[in-house]
Each structure stands twice: as C-alpha cells, then as structure tokens.
C-alpha atoms as a PDB file:
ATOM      1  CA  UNK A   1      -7.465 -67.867  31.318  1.00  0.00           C
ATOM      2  CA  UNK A   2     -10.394 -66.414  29.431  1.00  0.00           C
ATOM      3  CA  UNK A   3     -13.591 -67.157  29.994  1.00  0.00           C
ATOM      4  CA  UNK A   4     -15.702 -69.538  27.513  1.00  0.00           C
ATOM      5  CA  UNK A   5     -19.122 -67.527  27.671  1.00  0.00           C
ATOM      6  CA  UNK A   6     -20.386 -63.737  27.650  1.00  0.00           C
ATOM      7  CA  UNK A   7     -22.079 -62.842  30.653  1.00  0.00           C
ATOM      8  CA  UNK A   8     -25.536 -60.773  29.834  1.00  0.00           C
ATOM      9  CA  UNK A   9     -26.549 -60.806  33.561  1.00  0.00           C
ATOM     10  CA  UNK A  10     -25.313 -58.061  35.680  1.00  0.00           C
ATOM     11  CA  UNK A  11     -23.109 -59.551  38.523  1.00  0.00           C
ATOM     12  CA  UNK A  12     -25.039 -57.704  41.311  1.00  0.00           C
ATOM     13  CA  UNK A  13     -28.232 -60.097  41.042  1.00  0.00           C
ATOM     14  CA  UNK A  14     -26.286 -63.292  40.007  1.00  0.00           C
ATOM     15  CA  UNK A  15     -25.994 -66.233  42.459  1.00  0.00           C
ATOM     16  CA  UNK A  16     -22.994 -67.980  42.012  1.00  0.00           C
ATOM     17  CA  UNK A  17     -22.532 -71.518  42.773  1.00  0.00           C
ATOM     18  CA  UNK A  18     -18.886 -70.638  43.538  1.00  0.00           C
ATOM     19  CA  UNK A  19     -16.875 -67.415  44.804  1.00  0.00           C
ATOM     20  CA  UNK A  20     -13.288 -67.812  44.544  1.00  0.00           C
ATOM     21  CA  UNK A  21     -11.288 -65.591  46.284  1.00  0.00           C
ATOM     22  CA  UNK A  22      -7.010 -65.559  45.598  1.00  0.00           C
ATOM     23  CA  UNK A  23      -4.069 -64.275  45.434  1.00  0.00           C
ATOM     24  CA  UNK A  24      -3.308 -62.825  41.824  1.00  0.00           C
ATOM     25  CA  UNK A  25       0.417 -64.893  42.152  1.00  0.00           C
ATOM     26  CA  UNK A  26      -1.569 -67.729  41.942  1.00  0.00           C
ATOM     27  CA  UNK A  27      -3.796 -66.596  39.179  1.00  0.00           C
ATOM     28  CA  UNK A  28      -2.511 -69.536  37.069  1.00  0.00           C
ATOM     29  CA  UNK A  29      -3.237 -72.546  39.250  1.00  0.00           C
ATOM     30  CA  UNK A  30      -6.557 -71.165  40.124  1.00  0.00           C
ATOM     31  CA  UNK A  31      -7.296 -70.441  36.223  1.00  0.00           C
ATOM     32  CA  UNK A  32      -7.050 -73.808  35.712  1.00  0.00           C
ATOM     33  CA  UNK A  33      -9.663 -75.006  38.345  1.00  0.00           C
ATOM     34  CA  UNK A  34     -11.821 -71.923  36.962  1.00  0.00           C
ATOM     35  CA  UNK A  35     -11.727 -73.582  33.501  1.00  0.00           C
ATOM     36  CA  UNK A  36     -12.453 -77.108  35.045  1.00  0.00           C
ATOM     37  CA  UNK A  37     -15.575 -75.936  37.344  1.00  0.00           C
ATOM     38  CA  UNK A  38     -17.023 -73.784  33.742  1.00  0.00           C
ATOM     39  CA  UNK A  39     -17.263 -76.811  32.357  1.00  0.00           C
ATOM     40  CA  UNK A  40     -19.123 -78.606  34.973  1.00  0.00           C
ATOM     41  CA  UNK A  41     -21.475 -75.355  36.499  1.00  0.00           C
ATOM     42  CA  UNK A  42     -24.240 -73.469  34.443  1.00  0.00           C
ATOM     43  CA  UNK A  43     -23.459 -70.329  32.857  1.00  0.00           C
ATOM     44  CA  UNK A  44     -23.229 -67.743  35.490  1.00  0.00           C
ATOM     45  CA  UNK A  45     -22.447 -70.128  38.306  1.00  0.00           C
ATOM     46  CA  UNK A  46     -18.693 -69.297  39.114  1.00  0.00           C
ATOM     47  CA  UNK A  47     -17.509 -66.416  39.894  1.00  0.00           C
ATOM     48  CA  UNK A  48     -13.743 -65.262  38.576  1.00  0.00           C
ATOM     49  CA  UNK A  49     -12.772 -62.259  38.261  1.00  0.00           C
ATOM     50  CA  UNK A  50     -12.030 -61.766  34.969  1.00  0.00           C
ATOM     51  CA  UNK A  51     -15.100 -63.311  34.222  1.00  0.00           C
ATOM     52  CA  UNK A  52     -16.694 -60.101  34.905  1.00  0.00           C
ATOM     53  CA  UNK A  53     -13.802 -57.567  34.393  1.00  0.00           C
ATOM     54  CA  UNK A  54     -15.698 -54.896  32.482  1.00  0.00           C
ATOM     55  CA  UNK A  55     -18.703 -54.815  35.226  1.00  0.00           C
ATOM     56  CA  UNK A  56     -15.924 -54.773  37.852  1.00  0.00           C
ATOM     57  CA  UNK A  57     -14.341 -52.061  36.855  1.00  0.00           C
ATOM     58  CA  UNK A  58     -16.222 -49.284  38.890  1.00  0.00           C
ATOM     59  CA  UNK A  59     -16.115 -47.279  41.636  1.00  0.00           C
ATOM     60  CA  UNK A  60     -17.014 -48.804  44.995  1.00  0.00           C
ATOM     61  CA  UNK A  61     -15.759 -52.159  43.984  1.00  0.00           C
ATOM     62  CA  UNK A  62     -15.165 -53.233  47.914  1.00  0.00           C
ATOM     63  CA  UNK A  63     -18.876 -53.444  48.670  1.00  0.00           C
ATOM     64  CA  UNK A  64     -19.729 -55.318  45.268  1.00  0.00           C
ATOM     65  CA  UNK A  65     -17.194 -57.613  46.027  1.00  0.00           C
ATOM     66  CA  UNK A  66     -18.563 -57.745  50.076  1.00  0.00           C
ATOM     67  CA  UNK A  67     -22.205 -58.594  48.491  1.00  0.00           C
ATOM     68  CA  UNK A  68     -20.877 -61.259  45.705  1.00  0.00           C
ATOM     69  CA  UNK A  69     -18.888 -62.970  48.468  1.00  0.00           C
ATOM     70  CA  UNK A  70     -21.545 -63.184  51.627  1.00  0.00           C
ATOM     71  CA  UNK A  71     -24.801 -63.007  50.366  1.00  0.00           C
ATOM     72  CA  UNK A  72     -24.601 -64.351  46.054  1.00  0.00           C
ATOM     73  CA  UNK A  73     -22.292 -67.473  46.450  1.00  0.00           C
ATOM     74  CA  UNK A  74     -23.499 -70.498  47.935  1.00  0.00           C
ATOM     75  CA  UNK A  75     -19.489 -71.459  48.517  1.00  0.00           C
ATOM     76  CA  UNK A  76     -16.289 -69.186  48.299  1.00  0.00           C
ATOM     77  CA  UNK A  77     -13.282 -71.181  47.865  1.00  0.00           C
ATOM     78  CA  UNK A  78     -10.417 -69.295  49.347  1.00  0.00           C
ATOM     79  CA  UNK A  79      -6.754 -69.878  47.651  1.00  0.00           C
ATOM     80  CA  UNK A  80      -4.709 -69.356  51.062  1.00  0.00           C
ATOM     81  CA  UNK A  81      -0.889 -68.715  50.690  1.00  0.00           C
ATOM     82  CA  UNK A  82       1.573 -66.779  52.803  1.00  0.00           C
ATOM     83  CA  UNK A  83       0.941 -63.582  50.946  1.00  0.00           C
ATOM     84  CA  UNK A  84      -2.841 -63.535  50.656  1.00  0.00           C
ATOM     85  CA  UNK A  85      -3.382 -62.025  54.423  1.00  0.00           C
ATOM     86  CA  UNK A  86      -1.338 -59.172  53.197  1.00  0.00           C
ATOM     87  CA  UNK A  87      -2.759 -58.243  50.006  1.00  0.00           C
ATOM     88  CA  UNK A  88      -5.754 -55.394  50.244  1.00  0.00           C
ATOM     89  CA  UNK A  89      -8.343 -57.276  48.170  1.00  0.00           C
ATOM     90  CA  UNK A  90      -7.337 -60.466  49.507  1.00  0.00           C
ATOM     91  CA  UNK A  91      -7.768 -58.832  52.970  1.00  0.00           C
ATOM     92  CA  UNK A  92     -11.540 -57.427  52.229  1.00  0.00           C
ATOM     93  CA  UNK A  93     -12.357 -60.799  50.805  1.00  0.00           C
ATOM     94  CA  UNK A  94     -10.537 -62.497  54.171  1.00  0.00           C
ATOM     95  CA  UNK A  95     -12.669 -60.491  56.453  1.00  0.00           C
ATOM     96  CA  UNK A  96     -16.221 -61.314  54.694  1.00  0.00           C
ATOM     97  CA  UNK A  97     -15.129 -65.263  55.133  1.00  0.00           C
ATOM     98  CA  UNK A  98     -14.447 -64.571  58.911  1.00  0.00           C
ATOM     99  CA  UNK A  99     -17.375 -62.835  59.037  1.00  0.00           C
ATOM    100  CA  UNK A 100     -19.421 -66.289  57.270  1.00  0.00           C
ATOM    101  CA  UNK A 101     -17.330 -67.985  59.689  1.00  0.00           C
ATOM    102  CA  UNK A 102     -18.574 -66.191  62.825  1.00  0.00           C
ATOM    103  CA  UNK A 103     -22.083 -66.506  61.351  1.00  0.00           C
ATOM    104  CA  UNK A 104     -21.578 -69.999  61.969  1.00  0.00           C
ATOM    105  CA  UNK A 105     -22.388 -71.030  58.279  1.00  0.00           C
ATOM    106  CA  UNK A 106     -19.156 -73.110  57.967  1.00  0.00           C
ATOM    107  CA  UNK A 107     -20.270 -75.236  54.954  1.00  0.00           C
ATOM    108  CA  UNK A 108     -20.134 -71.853  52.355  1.00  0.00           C
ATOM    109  CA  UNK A 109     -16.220 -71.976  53.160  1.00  0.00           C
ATOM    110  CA  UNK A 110     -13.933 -73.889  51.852  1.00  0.00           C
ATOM    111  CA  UNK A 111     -10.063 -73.757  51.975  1.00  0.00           C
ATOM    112  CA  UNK A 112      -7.359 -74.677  49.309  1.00  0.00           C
ATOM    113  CA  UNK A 113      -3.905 -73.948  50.830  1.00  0.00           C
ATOM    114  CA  UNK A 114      -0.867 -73.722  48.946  1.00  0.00           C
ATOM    115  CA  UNK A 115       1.692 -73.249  51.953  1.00  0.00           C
ATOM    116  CA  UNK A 116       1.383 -73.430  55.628  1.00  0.00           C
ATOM    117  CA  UNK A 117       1.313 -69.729  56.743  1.00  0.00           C
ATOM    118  CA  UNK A 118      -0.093 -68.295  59.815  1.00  0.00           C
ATOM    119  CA  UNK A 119      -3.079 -66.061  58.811  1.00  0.00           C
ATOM    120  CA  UNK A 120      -4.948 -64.355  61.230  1.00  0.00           C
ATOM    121  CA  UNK A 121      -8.339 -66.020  62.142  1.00  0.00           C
ATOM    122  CA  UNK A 122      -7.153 -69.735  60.712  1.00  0.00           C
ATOM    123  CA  UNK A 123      -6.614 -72.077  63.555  1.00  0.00           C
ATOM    124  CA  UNK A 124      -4.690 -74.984  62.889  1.00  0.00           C
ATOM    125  CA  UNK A 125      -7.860 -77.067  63.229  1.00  0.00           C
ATOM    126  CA  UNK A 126      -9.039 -75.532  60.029  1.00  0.00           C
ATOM    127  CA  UNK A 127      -9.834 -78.451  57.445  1.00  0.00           C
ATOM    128  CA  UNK A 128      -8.734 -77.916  54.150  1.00  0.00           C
ATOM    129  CA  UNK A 129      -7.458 -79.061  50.561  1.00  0.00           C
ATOM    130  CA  UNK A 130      -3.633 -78.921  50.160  1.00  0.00           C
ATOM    131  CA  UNK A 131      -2.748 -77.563  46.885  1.00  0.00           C
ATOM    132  CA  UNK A 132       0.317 -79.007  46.669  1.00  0.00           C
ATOM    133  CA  UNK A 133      -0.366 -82.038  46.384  1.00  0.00           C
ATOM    134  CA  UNK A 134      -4.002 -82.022  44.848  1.00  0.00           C
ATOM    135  CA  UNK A 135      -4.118 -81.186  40.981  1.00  0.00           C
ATOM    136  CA  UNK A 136      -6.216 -78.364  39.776  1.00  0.00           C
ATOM    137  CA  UNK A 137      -8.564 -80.726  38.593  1.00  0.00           C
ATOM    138  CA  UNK A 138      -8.448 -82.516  41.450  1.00  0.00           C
ATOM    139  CA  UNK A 139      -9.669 -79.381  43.520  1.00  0.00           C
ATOM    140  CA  UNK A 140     -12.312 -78.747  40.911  1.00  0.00           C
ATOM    141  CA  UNK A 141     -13.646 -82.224  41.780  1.00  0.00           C
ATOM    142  CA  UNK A 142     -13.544 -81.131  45.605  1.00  0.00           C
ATOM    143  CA  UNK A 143     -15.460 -78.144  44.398  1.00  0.00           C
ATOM    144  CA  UNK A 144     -18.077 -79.885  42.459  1.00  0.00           C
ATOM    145  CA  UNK A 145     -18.460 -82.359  45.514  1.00  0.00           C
ATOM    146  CA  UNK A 146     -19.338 -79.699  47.577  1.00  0.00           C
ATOM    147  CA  UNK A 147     -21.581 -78.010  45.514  1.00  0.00           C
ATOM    148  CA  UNK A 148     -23.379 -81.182  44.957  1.00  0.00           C
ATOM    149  CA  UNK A 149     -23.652 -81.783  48.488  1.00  0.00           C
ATOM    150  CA  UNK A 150     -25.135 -77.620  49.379  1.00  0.00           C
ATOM    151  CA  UNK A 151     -27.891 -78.326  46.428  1.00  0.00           C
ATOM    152  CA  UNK A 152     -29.144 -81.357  48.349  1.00  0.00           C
END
C-alpha cells in the first residue's frame, strides 16, 4: 500500500492522469490497481490518497479534493459499492463526478463496481467494469486503455 516515489510537487498544481475516488473498505483491492497503474504512469500521474497524505492533511480538504477531482485529472475512476453513496468523502467526491457528468464530459468518468447498489444519479444504463469478476490488474489495464485513448 505505500507508495514507490516521494512526491516534491505540491498536489494543488499537479495533473493527474488518474483520480481515484473509493470507499476506504475497499482500500485493499484498489491498492493493488494503485500499485499496477504506478508502474505504468509517470511520477505524479495517479492520484491515491495516501500518496499525498502529509499535503492532505489540512484544513479545507473538501475543496482540494473538489479541484484534484474536476479540474487536475484527466479520468477519475470511481470504486462504486453499496456503501460509497453513504460515506461523507465518498459523497463530496460523488457529487463532483455528477457534476463532470452533467458537464457532459463523460469520457473523464469511469466506473468499477463491486456490487449492484442503487446510488443516486447512476442509471442502470451506466457502463462500467465489474470488479468482481475483473482482477485488479485487469482494471489497471482498463485504466491504462483509457488513458491511452484521452492522450490521443
């Protein structure tokens, strides 16, 4: 779960290739893709929270986190499970996604599911990756893929 280099860029101005945005429960399947994608992005590409756990903790944390997600990442993966619309970070993240969503700039979104949970503002013609039967390094592939595809 730790993180293989030392950031020396503040995480205000970085602009990650990646956001991911999860329920701590499922810290441990979603450590595992963050360890995949670090191997594949450049240094200061992903963003993981305890990647950057000394310049996160601060006051006013909610509007960092509000800038990192919808205006530095290029695409937030979002780790959906039954408790994730009821968790308060998980809930600030949810609402800047919605808020991508309503922009109309679909491809920065993209969904890993690990149950099949009614949360408000996913439709059931929401595309996504199920987690359940896709490896961690399987969704770091789907990742990568994407990424590739948004640096065309």
């Amino acid at each position: 779960m730790k993180k293989v280099d030392k950031s020396i860029s503040k995480v205000d101005d970085i602009k990650f290739d990646v956001a991911l945005s999860f329920l701590g429960e499922k810290r441990s399947y979603v450590s595992d893709v963050a360890n995949i994608l670090r191997e594949n992005l450049d240094k200061d590409s992903l963003f993981y929270d305890f990647d950057y756990q000394s310049q996160l903790a601060r006051p006013n944390l909610d509007t960092l986190l509000q800038k990192i997600y919808s205006n530095n990442a290029k695409l937030i993966v979002v780790f959906l499970s039954k408790e994730y619309g009821q968790k308060e970070w998980c809930g600030l993240e949810w609402r800047v996604v919605r808020g991508i969503i309503k922009s109309k700039r679909d491809e920065q979104i993209m969904f890993v599911k690990f149950d099949d949970t009614k949360i408000d503002g996913l439709l059931s013609i929401d595309g996504y990756i199920d987690a359940n039967i896709s490896t961690s390094k399987k969704v770091a592939d789907f990742i990568m893929e994407r990424v590739e595809l948004l640096n065309l």
